[in-house]
Protein backbone atom coordinates (compact mmCIF):
# COMPACT_ATOMS: atom_id res chain seq x y z
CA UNK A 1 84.13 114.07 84.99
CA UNK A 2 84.38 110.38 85.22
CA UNK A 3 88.30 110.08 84.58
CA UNK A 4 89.57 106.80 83.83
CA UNK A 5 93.42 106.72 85.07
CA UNK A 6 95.54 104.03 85.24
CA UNK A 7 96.83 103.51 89.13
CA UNK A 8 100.07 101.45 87.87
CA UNK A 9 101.60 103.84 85.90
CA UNK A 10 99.40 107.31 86.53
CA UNK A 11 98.57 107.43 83.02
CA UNK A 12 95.27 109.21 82.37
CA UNK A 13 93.38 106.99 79.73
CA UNK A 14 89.70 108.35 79.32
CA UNK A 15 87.45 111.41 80.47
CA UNK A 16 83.67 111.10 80.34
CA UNK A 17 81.69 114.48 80.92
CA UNK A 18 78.97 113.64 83.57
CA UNK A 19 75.63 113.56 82.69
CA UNK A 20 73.63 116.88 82.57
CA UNK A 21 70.53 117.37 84.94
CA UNK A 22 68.04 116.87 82.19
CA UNK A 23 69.89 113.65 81.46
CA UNK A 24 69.65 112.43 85.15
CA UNK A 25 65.66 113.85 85.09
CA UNK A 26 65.03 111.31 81.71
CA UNK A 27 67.06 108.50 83.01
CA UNK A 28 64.90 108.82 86.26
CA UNK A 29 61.34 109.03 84.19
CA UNK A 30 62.42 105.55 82.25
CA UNK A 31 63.28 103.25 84.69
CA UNK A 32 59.88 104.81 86.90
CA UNK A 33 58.17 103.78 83.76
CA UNK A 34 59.33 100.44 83.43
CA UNK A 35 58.86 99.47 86.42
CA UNK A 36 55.26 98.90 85.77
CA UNK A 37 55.99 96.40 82.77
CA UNK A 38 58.68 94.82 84.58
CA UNK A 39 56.68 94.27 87.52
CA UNK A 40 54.58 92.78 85.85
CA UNK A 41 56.45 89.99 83.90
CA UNK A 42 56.95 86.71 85.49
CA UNK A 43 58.96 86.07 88.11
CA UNK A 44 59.89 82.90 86.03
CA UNK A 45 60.73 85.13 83.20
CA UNK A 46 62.72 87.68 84.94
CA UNK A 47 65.20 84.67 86.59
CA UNK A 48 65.32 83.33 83.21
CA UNK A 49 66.98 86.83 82.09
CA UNK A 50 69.25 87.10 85.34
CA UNK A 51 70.24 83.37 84.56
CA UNK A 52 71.61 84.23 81.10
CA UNK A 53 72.97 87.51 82.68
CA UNK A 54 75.38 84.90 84.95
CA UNK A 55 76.29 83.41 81.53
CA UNK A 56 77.36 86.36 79.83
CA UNK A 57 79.16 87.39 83.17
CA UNK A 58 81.31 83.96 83.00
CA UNK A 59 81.74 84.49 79.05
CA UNK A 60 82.76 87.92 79.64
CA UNK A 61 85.71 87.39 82.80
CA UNK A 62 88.02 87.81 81.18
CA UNK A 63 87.33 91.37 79.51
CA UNK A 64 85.83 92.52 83.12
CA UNK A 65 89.06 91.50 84.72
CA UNK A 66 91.45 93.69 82.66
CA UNK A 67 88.84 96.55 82.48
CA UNK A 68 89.04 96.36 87.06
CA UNK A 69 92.90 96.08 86.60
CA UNK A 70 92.89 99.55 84.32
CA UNK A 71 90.88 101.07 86.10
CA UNK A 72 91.72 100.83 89.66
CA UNK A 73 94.35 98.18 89.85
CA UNK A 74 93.02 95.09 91.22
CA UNK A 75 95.37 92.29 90.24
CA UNK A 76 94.60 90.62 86.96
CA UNK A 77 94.16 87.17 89.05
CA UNK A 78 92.08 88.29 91.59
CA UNK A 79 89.71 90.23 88.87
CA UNK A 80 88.79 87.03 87.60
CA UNK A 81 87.82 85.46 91.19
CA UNK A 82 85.80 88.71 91.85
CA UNK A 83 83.65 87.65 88.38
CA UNK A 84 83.24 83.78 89.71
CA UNK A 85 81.10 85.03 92.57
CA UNK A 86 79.51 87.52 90.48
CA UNK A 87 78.59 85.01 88.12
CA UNK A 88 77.22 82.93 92.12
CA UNK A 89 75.03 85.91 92.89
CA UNK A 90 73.25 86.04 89.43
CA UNK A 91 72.80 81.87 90.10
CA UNK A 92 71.90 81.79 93.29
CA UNK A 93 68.82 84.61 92.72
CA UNK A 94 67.88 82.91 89.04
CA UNK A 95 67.95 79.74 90.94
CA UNK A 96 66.20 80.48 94.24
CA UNK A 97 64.18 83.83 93.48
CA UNK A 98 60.89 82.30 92.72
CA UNK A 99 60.89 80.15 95.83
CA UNK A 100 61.85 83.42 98.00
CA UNK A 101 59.50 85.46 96.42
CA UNK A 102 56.41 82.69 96.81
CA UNK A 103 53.34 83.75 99.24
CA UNK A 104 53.69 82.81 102.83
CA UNK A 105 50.23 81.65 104.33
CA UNK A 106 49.25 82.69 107.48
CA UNK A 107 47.03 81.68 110.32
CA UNK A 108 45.66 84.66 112.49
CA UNK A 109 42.79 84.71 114.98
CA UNK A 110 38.84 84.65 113.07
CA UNK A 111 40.49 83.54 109.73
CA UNK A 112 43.18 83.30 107.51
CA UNK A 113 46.19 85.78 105.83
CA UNK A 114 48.24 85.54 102.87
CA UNK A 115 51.74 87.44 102.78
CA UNK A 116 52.75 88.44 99.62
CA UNK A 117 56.17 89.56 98.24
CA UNK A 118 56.80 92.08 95.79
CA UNK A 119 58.61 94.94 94.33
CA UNK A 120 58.34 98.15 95.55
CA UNK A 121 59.55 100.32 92.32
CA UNK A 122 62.15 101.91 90.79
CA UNK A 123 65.86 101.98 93.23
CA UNK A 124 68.69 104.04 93.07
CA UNK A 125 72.27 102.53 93.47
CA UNK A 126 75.54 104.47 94.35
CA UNK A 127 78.32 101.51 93.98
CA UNK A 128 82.15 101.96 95.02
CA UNK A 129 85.51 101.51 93.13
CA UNK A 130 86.92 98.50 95.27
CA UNK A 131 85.03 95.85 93.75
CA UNK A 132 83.29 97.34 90.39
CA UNK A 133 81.15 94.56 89.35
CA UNK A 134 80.48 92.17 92.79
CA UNK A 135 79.29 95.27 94.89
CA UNK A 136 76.60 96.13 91.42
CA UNK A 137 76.07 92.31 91.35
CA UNK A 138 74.63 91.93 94.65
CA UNK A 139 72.59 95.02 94.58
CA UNK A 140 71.05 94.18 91.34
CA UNK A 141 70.71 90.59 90.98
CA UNK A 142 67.59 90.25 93.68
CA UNK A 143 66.01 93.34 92.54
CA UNK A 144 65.91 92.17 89.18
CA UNK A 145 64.23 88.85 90.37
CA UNK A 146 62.01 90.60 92.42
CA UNK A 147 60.80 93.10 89.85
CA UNK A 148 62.16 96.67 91.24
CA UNK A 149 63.65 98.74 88.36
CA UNK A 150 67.56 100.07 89.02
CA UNK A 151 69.48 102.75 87.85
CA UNK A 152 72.95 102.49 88.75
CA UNK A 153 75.18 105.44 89.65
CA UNK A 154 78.73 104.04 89.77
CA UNK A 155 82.35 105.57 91.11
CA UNK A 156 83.65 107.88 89.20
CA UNK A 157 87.19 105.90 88.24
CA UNK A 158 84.86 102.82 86.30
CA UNK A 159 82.90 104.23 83.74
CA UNK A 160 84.15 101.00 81.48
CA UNK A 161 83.30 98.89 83.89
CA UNK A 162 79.90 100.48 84.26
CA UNK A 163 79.01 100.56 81.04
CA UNK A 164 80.49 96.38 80.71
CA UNK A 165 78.29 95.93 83.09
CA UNK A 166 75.10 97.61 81.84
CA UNK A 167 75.99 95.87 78.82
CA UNK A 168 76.04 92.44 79.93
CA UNK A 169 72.55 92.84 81.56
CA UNK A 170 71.08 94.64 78.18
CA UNK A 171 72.40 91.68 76.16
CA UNK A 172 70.77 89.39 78.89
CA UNK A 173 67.51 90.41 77.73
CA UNK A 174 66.92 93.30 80.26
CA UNK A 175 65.03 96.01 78.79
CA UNK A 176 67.15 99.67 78.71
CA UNK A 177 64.04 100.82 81.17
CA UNK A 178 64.79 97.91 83.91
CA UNK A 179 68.08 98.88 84.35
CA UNK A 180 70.15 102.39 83.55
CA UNK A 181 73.62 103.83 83.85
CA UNK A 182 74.25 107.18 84.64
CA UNK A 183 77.02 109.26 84.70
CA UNK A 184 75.71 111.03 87.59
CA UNK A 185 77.90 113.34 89.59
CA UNK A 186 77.95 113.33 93.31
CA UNK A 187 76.51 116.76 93.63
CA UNK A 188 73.17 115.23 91.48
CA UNK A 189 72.48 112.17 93.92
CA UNK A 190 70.28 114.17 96.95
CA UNK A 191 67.55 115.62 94.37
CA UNK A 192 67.80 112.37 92.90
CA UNK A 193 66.67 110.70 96.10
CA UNK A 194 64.47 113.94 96.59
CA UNK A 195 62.38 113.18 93.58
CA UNK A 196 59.29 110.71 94.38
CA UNK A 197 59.57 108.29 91.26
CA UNK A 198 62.72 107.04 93.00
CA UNK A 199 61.27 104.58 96.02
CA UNK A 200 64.80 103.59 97.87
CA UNK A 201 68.96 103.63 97.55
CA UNK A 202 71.46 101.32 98.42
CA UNK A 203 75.02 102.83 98.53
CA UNK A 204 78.51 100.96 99.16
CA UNK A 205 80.71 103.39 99.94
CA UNK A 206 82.66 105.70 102.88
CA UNK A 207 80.72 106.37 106.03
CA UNK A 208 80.93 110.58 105.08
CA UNK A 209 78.71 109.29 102.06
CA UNK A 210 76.88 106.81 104.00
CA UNK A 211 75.75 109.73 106.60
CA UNK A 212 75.05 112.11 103.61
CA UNK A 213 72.91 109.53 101.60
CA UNK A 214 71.21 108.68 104.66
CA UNK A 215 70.76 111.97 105.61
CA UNK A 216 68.71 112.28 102.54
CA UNK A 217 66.93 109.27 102.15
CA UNK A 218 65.26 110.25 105.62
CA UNK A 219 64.43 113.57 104.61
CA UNK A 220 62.40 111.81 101.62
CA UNK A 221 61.11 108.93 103.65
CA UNK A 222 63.22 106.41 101.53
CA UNK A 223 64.37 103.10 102.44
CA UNK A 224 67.81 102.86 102.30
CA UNK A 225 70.57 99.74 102.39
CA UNK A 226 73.99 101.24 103.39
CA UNK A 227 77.19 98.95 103.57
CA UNK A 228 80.15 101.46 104.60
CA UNK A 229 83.70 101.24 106.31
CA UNK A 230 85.06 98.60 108.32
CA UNK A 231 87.69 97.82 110.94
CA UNK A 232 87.43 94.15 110.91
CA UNK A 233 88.77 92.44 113.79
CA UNK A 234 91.10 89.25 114.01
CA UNK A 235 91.39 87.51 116.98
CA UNK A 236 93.45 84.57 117.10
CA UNK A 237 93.34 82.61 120.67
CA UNK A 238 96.25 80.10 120.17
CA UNK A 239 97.73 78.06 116.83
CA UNK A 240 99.16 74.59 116.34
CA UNK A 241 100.66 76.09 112.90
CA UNK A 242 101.95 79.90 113.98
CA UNK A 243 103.23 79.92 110.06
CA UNK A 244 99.85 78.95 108.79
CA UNK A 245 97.68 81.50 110.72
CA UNK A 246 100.51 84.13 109.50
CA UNK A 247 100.30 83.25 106.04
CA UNK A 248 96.34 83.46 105.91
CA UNK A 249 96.20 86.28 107.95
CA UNK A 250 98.55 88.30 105.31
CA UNK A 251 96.29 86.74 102.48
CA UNK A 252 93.16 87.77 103.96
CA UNK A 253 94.53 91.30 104.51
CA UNK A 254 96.50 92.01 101.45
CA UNK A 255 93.32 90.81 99.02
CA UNK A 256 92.62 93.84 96.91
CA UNK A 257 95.83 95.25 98.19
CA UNK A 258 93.80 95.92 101.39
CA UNK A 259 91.16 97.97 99.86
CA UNK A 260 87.99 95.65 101.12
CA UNK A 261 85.57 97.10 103.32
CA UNK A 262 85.27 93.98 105.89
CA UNK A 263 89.21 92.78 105.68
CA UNK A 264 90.95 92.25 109.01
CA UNK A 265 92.48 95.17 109.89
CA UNK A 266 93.00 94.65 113.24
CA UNK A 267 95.06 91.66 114.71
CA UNK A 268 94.07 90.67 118.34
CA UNK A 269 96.62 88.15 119.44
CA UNK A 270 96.36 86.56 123.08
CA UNK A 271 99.57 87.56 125.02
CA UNK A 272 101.36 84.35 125.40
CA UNK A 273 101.66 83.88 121.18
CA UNK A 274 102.08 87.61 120.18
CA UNK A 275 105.20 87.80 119.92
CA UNK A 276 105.78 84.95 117.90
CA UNK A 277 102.81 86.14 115.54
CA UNK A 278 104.28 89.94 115.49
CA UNK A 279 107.91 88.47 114.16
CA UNK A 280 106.57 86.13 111.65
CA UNK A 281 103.90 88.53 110.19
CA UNK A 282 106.74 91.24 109.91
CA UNK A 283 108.59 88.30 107.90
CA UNK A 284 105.90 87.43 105.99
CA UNK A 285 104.87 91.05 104.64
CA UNK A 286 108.39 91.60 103.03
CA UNK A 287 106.89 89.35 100.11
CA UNK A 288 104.49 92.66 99.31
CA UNK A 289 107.34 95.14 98.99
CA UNK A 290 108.11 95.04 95.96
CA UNK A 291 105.11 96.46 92.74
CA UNK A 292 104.52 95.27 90.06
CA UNK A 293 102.51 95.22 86.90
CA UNK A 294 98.73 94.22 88.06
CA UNK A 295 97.97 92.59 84.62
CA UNK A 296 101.25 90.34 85.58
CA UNK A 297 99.65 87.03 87.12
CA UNK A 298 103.03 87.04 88.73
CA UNK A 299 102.68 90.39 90.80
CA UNK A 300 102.17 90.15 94.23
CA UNK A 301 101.75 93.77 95.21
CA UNK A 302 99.50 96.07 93.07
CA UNK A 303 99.05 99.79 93.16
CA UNK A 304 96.30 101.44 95.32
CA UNK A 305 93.37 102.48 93.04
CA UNK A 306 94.77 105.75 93.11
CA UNK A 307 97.42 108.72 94.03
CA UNK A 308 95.30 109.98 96.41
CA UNK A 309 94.24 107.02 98.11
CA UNK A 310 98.15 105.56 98.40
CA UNK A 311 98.86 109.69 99.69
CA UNK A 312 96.00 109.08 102.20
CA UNK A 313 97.34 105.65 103.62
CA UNK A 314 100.49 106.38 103.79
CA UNK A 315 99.72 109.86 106.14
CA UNK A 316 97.69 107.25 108.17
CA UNK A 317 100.74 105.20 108.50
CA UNK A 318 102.89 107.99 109.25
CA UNK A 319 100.83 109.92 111.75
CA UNK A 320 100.41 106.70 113.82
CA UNK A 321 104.18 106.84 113.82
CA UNK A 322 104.46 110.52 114.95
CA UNK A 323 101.73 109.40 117.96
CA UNK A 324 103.56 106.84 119.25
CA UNK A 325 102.91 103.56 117.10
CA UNK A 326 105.88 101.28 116.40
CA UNK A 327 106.53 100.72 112.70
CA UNK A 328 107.77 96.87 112.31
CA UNK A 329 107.52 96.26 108.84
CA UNK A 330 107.09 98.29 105.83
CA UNK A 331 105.56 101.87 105.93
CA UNK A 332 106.74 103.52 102.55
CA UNK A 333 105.26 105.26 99.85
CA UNK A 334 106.99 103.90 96.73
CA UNK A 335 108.23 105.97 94.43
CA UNK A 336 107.31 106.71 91.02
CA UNK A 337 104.16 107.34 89.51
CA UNK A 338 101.98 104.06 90.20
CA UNK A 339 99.98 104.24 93.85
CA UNK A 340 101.90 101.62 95.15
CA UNK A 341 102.55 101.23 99.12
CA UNK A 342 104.95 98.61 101.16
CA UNK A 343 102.81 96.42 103.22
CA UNK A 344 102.98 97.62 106.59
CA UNK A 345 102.77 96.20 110.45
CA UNK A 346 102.08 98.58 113.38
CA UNK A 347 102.38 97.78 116.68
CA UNK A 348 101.75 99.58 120.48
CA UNK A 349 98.44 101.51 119.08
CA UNK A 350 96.60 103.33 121.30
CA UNK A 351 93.41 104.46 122.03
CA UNK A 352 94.52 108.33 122.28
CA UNK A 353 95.71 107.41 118.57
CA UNK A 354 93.90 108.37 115.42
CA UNK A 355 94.45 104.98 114.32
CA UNK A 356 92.80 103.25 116.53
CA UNK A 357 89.43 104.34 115.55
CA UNK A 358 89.75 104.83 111.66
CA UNK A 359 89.85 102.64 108.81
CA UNK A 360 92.84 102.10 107.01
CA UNK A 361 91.68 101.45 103.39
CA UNK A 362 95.28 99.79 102.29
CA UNK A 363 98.37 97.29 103.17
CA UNK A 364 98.06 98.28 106.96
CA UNK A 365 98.06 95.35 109.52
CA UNK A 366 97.58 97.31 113.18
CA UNK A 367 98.36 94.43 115.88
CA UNK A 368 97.55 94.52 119.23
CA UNK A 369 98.11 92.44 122.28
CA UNK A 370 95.28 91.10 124.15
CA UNK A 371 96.24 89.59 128.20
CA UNK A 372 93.52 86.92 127.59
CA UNK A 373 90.11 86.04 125.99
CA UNK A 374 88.40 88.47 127.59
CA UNK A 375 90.79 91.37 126.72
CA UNK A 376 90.40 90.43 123.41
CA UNK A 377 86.76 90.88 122.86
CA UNK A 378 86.92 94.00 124.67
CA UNK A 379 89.42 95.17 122.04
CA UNK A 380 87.62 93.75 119.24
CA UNK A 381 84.56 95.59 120.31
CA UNK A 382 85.90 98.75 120.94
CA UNK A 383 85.63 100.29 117.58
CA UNK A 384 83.25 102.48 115.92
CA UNK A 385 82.31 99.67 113.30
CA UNK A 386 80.80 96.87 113.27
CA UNK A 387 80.93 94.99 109.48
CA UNK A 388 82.91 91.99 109.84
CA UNK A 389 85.22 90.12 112.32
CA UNK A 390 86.83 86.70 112.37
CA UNK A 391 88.18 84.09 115.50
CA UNK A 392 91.25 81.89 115.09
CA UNK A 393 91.91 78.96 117.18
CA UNK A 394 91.73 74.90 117.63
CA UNK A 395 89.14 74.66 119.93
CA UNK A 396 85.63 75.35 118.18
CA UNK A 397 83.33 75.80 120.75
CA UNK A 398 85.42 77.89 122.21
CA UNK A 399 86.18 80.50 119.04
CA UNK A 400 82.49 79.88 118.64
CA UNK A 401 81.47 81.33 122.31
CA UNK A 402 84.15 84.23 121.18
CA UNK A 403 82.46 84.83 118.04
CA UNK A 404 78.70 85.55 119.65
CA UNK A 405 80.22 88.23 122.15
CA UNK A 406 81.40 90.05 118.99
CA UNK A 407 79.39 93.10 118.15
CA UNK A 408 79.30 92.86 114.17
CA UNK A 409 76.82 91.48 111.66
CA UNK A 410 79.18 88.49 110.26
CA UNK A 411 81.85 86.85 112.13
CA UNK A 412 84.18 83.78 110.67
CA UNK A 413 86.07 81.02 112.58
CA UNK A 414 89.64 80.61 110.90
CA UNK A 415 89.02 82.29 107.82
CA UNK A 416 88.26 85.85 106.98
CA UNK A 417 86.82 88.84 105.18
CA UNK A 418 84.84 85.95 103.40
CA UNK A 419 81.77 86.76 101.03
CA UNK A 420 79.31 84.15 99.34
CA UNK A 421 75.76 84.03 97.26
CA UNK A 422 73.93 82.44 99.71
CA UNK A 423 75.12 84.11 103.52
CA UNK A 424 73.99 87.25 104.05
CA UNK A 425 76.48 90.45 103.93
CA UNK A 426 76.28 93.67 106.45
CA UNK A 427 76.79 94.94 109.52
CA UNK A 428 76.15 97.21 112.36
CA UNK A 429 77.26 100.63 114.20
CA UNK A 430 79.32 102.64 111.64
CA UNK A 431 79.30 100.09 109.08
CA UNK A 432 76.00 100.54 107.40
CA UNK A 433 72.03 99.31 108.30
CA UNK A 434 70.37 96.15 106.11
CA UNK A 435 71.96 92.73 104.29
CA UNK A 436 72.84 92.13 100.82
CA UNK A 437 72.96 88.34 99.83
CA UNK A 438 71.37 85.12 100.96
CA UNK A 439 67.57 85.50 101.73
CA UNK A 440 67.93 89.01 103.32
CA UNK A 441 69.06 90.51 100.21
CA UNK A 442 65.91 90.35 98.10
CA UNK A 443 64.02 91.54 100.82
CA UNK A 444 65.33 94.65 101.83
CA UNK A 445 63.20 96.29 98.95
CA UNK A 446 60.61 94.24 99.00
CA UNK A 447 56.84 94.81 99.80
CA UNK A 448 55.46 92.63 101.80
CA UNK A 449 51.87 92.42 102.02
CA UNK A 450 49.49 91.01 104.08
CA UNK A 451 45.97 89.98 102.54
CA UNK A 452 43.28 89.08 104.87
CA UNK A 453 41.17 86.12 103.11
């Protein structure tokens, strides 16, 4: 089922039987159709439809906003901001697409080459829950432009945002067999890869489903864009404001109540400022103790996105305790029947400790002292991920010579967990294979073909 429950109050609000395998079989057989019409139009005409799709997303914010807060919580406030870059994405490919997508002349030895860039046919995409229209936005937006066909299998707590979504696009002026939703169960997605009319997959999502999907996609000789977990790295070399850094560090982490793939989640402070950094973060994480209604502008600290997931951070938390960590702020599951969680700081983490190596997927900060600059990118580098990381400090070049010795595919000086149209999004190790966004992300499904002249 695709069950619709509200995370603020545990209130179960809609159930939507999944789609049946002859369902998922004719969903399949009409985007592989259209793909040959849609192909074909031009690429001026196809921008034209994802430009008015960026309209209708900017009409529509407000809607698409409540709809993320019902569904799994996300403040009502930071809703809308996730629907301003949405509406970016849709811009910046409706805007830029046809110059991407033009032919690239080349000169070889005895004559001349032409490279040309096109679709490749009909994709499959497997979104999250964390961010219910961005993550579809950037997946879909460049394959529109660039004339692949989508249909969109999306988590199992948004079917309304799903079917906004699909909505939005149909309205736009793209045809029902350019783009599909499907209530598609998890069980459904390997034959779905399995079957030859679908030519790649791009999944946001854990790594277990990142492994599986890839698993798959190899076994059928797909192409496949995977952007999975994150344990984003912080590293802050020295301050001239310790408040400042503290207050943007909690901001950065505490977006999404700490549910965003390439968030810091790990603090690397040099040794002569930690302390100072420790006792002011511990202050300044007492402002996300207390829930409130996400829908409330006001409300600082929203639920998780669900039970389970609040249950699941929480025995993080506590394990870490039980192993050794010290517990400086926060730490406790709220009660009543919203998924809320205290904002939480954990110091003395160790490598023997389980949460050293996972992601925590909520309010955790984990902070660790580094003895120098050195220390610190060993720190920040021992990790099983590789998505995102960011360097704090005054001196530029020198958070700049940091930031290359980092082994992730984006990396920020003073700011962090960052995401716009036009920079390309991914990363490495654990974390996933390709780039969504910027140039990269209308070429990972892309054909590109050379023509000898």
């Amino acid at each position: 089922m695709y069950t619709l429950t509200n995370p603020a109050t545990g209130e179960l609000i809609e159930e939507i039987t999944n789609a049946t395998d002859d369902e998922v079989r004719a969903a399949i057989e009409r985007v592989h159709r259209g793909y040959s019409s849609w192909r074909r139009r031009p690429v001026s005409q196809r921008a034209k439809i994802v430009s008015r799709a960026a309209e209708l997303f900017a009409e529509r914010a407000d809607e698409l906003a409540a709809i993320m807060t019902l569904e799994m919580g996300k403040r009502i406030n930071e809703g809308r901001g996730e629907i301003g870059i949405v509406v970016d994405i849709f811009n910046y490919y409706a805007d830029n697409g046809p110059a991407l997508l033009a032919d690239e002349p080349l000169s070889i030895k005895g004559g001349e080459a032409v490279i040309t860039k096109g679709p490749i046919g009909a994709l499959l995409g497997v979104m999250p829950w964390n961010f219910p229209v961005y993550q579809v936005a950037r997946f879909v937006a460049p394959n529109l432009v660039l004339g692949n066909t989508i249909l969109l299998k999306h988590a199992s707590i948004c079917p309304r945002s799903a079917l906004a979504i699909e909505q939005i696009l149909r309205d736009a002026g793209v045809p029902e067999d350019a783009y599909a939703n499907i209530f598609a169960s998890s069980r459904q997605v390997p034959w779905m890869l399995a079957d030859e009319r679908i030519r790649g997959v791009s999944l946001t999502g854990s790594e277990q489903a990142g492994i599986s999907v890839a698993a798959e996609a190899g076994r059928n000789l797909k192409k496949a864009v995977l952007e999975l977990g994150g344990s984003d790295p912080l590293i802050v070399l020295d301050s001239d404001d310790m408040d400042e850094t503290v207050r943007l560090t909690a901001t950065s982490r505490m977006r999404n109540c700490g549910q965003s793939c390439n968030a810091p989640k790990r603090m690397i402070v040099l040794a002569d400022i930690y302390d100072d950094f420790v006792d002011g973060l511990a202050k300044r994480v007492a402002d996300y103790y207390l829930p409130g209604d996400p829908a409330d502008p006001a409300t600082k600290l929203g639920p998780l996105a669900s039970a389970s997931a609040a249950d699941e951070v929480a025995g993080q938390v506590e394990t870490a305790i039980q192993q050794g960590a010290t517990l400086r702020a926060g730490g406790r599951r709220i009660e009543g029947p919203g998924a809320y969680l205290e904002a939480t700081v954990l110091t003395d983490v160790t490598p023997d400790m389980a949460a050293y190596a996972e992601e925590i997927f909520g309010p955790v900060f984990l902070v660790f002292r580094a003895e120098d600059e050195d220390d610190a990118i060993r720190i920040a580098n021992d990790s099983p991920f590789g998505l995102g990381a960011s360097v704090w400090g005054t001196d530029r070049e020198r958070a700049r010579r940091v930031a290359e010795q980092i082994e992730a595919g984006m990396v920020y000086l003073n700011s962090a967990g960052g995401s716009q149209a036009d920079l390309p999004f991914g990363g490495i190790k654990r974390s996933g294979m390709g780039r969504e966004l910027g140039p990269a992300g209308i070429e990972e499904f892309m054909n590109k073909k050379s023509i000898r002249l």
